[in-house]
Protein backbone atom coordinates (compact mmCIF):
# COMPACT_ATOMS: atom_id res chain seq x y z
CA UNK A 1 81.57 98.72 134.72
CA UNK A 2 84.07 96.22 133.04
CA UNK A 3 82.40 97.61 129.50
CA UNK A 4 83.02 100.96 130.18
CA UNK A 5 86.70 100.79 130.90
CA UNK A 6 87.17 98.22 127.85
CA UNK A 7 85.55 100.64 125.71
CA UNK A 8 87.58 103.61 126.99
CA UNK A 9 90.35 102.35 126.48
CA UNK A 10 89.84 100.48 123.15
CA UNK A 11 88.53 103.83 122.09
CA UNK A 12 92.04 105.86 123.22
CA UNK A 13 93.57 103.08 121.14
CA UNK A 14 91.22 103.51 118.10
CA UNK A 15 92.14 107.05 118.09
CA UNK A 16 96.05 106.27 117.94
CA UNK A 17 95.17 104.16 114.79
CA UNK A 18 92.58 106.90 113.26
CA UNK A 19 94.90 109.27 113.48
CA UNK A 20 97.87 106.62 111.63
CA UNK A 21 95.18 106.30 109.07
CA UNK A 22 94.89 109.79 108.46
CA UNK A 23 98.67 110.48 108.60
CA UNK A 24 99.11 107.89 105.93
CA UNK A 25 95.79 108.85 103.38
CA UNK A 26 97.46 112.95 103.43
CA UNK A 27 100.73 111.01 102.13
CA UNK A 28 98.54 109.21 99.65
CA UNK A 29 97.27 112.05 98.37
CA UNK A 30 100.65 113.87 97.63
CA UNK A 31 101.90 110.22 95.97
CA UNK A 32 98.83 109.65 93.86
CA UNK A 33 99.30 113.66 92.95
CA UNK A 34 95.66 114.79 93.69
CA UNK A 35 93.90 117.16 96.73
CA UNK A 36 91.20 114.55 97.51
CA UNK A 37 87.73 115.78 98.52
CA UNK A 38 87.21 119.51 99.89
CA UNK A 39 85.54 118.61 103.62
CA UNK A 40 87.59 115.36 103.81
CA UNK A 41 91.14 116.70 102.83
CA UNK A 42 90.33 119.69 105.26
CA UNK A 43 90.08 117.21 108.07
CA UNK A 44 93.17 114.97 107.10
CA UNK A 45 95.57 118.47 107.38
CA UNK A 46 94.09 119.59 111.02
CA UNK A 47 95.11 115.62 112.19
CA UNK A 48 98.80 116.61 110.88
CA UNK A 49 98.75 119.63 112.12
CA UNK A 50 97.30 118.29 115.65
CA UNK A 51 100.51 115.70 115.48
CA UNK A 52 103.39 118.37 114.30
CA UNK A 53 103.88 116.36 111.86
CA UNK A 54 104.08 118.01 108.66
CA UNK A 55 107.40 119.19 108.23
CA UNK A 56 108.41 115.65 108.68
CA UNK A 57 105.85 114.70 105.51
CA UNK A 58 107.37 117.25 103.78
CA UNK A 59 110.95 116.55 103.51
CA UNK A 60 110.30 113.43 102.21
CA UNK A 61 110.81 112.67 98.76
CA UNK A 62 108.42 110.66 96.53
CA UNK A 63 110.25 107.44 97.12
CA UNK A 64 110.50 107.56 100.63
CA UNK A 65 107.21 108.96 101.19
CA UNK A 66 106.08 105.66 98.94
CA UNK A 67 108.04 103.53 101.33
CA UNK A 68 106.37 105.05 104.43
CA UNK A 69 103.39 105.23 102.85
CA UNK A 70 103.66 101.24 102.07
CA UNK A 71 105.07 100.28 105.79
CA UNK A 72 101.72 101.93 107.38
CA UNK A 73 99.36 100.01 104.62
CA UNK A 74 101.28 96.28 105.28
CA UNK A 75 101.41 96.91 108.83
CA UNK A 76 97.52 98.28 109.35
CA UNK A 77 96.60 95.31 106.64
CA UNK A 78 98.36 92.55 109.19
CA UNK A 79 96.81 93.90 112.38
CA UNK A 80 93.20 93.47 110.71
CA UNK A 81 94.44 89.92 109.98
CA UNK A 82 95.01 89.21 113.82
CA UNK A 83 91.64 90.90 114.54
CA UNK A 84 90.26 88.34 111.88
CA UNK A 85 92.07 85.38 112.61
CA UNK A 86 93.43 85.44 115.84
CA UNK A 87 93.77 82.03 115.92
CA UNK A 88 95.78 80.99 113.09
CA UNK A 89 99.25 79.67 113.40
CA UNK A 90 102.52 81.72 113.20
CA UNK A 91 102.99 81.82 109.28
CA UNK A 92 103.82 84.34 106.18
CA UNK A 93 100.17 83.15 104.51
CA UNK A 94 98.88 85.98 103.30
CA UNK A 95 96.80 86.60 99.99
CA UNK A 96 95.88 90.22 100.05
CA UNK A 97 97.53 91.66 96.44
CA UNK A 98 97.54 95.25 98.45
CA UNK A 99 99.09 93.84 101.43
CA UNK A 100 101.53 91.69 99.70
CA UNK A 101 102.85 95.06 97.60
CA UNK A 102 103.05 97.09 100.97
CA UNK A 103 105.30 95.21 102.78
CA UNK A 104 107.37 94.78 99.20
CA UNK A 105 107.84 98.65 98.62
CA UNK A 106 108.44 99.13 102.64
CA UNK A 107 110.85 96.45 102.67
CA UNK A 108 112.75 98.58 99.59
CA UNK A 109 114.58 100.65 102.55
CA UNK A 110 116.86 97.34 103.39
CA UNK A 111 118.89 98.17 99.98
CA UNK A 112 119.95 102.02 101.60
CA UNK A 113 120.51 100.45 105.05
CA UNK A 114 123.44 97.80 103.04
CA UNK A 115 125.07 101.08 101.83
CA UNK A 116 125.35 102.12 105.74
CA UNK A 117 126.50 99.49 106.96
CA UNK A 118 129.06 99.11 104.29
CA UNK A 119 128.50 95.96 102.54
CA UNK A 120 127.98 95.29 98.81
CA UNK A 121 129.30 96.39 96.06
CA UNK A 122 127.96 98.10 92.36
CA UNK A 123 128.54 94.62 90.73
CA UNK A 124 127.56 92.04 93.32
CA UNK A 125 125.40 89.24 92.86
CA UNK A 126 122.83 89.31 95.77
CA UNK A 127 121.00 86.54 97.36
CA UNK A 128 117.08 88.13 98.60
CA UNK A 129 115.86 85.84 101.13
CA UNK A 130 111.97 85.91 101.15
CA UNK A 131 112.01 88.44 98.23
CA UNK A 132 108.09 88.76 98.36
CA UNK A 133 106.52 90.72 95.36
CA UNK A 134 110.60 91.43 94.61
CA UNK A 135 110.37 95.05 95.95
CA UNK A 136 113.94 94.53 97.78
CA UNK A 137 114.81 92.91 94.96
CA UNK A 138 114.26 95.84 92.71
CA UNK A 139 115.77 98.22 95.05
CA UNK A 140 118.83 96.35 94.98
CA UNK A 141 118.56 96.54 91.34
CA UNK A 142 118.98 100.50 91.50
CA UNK A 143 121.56 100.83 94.84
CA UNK A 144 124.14 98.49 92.97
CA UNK A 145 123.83 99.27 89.68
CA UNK A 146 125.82 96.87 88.22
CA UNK A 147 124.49 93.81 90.46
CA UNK A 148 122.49 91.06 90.01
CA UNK A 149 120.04 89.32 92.07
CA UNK A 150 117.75 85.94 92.89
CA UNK A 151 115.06 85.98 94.59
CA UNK A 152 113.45 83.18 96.74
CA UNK A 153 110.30 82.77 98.46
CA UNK A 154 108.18 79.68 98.87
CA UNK A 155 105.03 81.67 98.82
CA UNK A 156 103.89 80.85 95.18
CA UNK A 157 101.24 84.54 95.69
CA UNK A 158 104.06 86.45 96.22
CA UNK A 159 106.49 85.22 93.61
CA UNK A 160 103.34 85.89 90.97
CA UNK A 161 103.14 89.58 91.88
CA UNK A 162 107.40 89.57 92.37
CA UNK A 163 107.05 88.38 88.29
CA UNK A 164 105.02 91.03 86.98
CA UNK A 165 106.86 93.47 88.77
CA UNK A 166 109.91 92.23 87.86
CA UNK A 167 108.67 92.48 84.62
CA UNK A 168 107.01 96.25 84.68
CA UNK A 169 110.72 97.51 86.12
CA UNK A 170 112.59 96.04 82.83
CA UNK A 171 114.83 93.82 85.03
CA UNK A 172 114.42 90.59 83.88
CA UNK A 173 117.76 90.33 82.77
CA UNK A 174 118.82 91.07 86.10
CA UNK A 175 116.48 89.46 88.71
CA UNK A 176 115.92 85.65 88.82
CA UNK A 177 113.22 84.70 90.92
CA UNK A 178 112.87 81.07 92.72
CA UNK A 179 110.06 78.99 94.30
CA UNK A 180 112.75 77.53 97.08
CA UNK A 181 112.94 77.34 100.96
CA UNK A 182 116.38 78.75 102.47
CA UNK A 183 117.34 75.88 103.72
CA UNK A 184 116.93 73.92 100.75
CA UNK A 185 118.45 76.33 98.81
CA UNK A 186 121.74 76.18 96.68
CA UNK A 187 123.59 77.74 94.09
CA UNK A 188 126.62 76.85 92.32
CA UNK A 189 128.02 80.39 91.31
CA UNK A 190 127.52 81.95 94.95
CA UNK A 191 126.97 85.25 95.81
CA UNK A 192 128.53 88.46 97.33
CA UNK A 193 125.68 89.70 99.53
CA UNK A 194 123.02 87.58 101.22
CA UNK A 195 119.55 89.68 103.31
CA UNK A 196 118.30 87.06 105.55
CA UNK A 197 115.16 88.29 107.42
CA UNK A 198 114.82 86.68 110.63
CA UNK A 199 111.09 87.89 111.25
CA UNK A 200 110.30 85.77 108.36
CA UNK A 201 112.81 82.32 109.00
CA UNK A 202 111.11 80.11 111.71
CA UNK A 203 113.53 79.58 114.61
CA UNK A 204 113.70 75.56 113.62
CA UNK A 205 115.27 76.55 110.41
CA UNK A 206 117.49 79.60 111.56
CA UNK A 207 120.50 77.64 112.29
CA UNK A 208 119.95 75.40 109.25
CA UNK A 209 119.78 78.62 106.94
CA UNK A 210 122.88 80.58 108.40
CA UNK A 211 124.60 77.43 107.53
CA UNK A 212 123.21 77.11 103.83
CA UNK A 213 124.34 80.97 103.80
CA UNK A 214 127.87 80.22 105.06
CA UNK A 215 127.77 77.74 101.86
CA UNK A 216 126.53 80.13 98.75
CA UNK A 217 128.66 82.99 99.92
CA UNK A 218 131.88 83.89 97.98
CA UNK A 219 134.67 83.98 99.98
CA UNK A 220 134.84 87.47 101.73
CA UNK A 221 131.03 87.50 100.88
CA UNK A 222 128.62 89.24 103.39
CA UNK A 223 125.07 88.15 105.11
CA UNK A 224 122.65 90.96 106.73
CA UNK A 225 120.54 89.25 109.19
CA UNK A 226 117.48 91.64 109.68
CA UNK A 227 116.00 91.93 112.82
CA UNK A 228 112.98 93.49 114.55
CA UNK A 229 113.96 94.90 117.89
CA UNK A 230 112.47 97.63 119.85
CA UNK A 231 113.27 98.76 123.02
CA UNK A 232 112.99 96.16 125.77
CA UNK A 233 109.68 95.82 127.48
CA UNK A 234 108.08 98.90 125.68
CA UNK A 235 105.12 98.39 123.55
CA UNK A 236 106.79 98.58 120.34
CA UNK A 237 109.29 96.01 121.15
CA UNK A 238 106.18 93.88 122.46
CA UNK A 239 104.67 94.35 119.10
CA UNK A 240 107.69 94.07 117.11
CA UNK A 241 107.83 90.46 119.19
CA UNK A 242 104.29 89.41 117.81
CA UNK A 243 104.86 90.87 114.32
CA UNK A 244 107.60 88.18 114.04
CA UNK A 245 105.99 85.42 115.79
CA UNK A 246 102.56 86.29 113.93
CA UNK A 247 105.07 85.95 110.41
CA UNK A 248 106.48 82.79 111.71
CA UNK A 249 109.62 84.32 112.35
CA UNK A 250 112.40 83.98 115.05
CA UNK A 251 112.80 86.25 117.74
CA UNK A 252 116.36 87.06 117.71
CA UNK A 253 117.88 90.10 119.45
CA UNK A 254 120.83 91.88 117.73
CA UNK A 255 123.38 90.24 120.01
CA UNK A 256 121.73 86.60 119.56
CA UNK A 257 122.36 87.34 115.70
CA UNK A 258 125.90 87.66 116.07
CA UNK A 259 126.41 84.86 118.53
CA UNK A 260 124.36 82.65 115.36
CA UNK A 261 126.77 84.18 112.97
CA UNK A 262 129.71 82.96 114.51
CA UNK A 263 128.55 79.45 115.26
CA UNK A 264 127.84 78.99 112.23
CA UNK A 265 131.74 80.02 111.09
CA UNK A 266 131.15 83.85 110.10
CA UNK A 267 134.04 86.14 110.35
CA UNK A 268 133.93 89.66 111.83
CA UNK A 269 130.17 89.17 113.21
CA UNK A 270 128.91 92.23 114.08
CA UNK A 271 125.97 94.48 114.65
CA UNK A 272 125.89 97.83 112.46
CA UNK A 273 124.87 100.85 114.52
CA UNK A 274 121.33 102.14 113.82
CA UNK A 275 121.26 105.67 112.49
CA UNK A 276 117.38 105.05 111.33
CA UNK A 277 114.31 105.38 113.43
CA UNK A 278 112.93 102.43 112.33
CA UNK A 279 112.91 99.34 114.50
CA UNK A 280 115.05 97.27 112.30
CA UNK A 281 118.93 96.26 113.61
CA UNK A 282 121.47 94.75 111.20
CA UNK A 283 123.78 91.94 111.97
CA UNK A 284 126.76 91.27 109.34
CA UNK A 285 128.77 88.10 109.13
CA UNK A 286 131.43 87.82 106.78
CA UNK A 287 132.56 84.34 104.93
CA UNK A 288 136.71 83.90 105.60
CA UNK A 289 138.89 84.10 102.31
């Protein structure tokens, strides 16, 4: 019957996602610094164990594991949204506090990734495009120690949490936070290092923004263009696809990143080579002297 094969195979699914869950509550436990309950926490190891997975949770260290820990929690948070509201229209619209903080502290890797692909520098001033709750923000904050950084998002829920923590990490000084579009977006004193996050710039816009980009970069300044990209036709790169079009985002492939940079007058486009497992590629543009 139709039932039983939708349940079978909703249930093999479930049990992919169960065991994600249970992955992600044993790296809670170490970050929050307790056991957790007897019968419960006995369960959780035997799933890691099944999986061969702890000596990968074990070589983390407390800030990565928090960045892991906050990429499952965002990512487990927006699928329950699509369960919820299937219908609702490709757009970053979210409210959830917890949510909002998980994809902030996952989206803290982006500031190591600029260090391997060789852009930046310890005094730059850095343009965070969609900074969110400012968790990129902050990151960037401790990579470049020397740098300073603004912020914009027009997602007034985000930029409340991105001001308290902003706040909490003593870098007020340092971040500047701003209720502004990217394509309305300027700046007189320009900037040395620009993240642009095409999962989160609708494709009507892209063009627009590379251009505004182009415009607040300091001559031999440098844009990232983030993009989600898994393999071609596998499921991950399916759902990397409606990750970005669920956010409202453009779906751009590494190589249609650099052809955008250089139509829109970038020198030395490029893609970085990925020596991360995550399904994020980099594409670097640099503004001409």
């Amino acid at each position: 019957m139709a039932i039983e094969r939708a349940m079978a195979l909703v249930t093999e699914l479930l049990t992919q996602a169960q065991a994600l869950a249970a992955v992600t509550a044993r790296m809670r436990l170490d970050e929050l610094g307790v056991s957790g309950e007897p019968a419960q926490r006995e369960q959780l190891d035997r799933v890691v164990e099944k999986l061969g997975a702890a000596e990968h949770l074990e070589d983390l260290t407390p800030d990565e594991r928090a960045i892991v820990v906050a990429f499952a929690r965002s990512y487990m948070r927006q699928a329950l949204d699509l369960i919820d509201e299937p219908e609702r229209v490709g757009s970053w619209s979210h409210t959830d506090a917890t949510l909002l903080q998980a994809q902030g502290k996952a989206s803290a890797a982006v500031a190591s990734l600029a260090l391997e692909a060789g852009v930046g520098k310890p005094d730059a001033r850095i343009l965070d495009i969609g900074t969110g709750v400012a968790g990129l923000a902050i990151a960037f904050s401790s990579v470049f120690p020397a740098s300073t950084v603004v912020g914009i998002d027009p997602w007034e829920p985000s930029l409340e949490l991105a001001r308290q923590n902003v706040a909490d990490a003593g870098l007020d000084s340092r971040i500047m936070l701003r209720a502004a579009t990217v394509e309305a977006f300027d700046d007189p004193d320009g900037f040395d290092l620009v993240w642009l996050p095409s999962f989160f710039i609708p494709e009507r816009v892209m063009d627009e923004a590379l251009r505004t980009v182009r415009r607040v970069l300091r001559p031999g300044g440098e844009v990232m263009v983030g993009v989600l990209d898994g393999p071609d036709d596998s499921l991950a790169g399916i759902i990397d696809a409606l990750v970005t079009v669920r956010s409202g985002g453009a779906l751009l492939t590494p190589a249609d990143a650099v052809a955008r940079l250089q139509r829109a007058g970038f020198a030395e486009a490029r893609e970085v080579e990925r020596t991360w497992k995550a399904p994020l590629r980099l594409a670097v543009g640099r503004r001409g002297e």
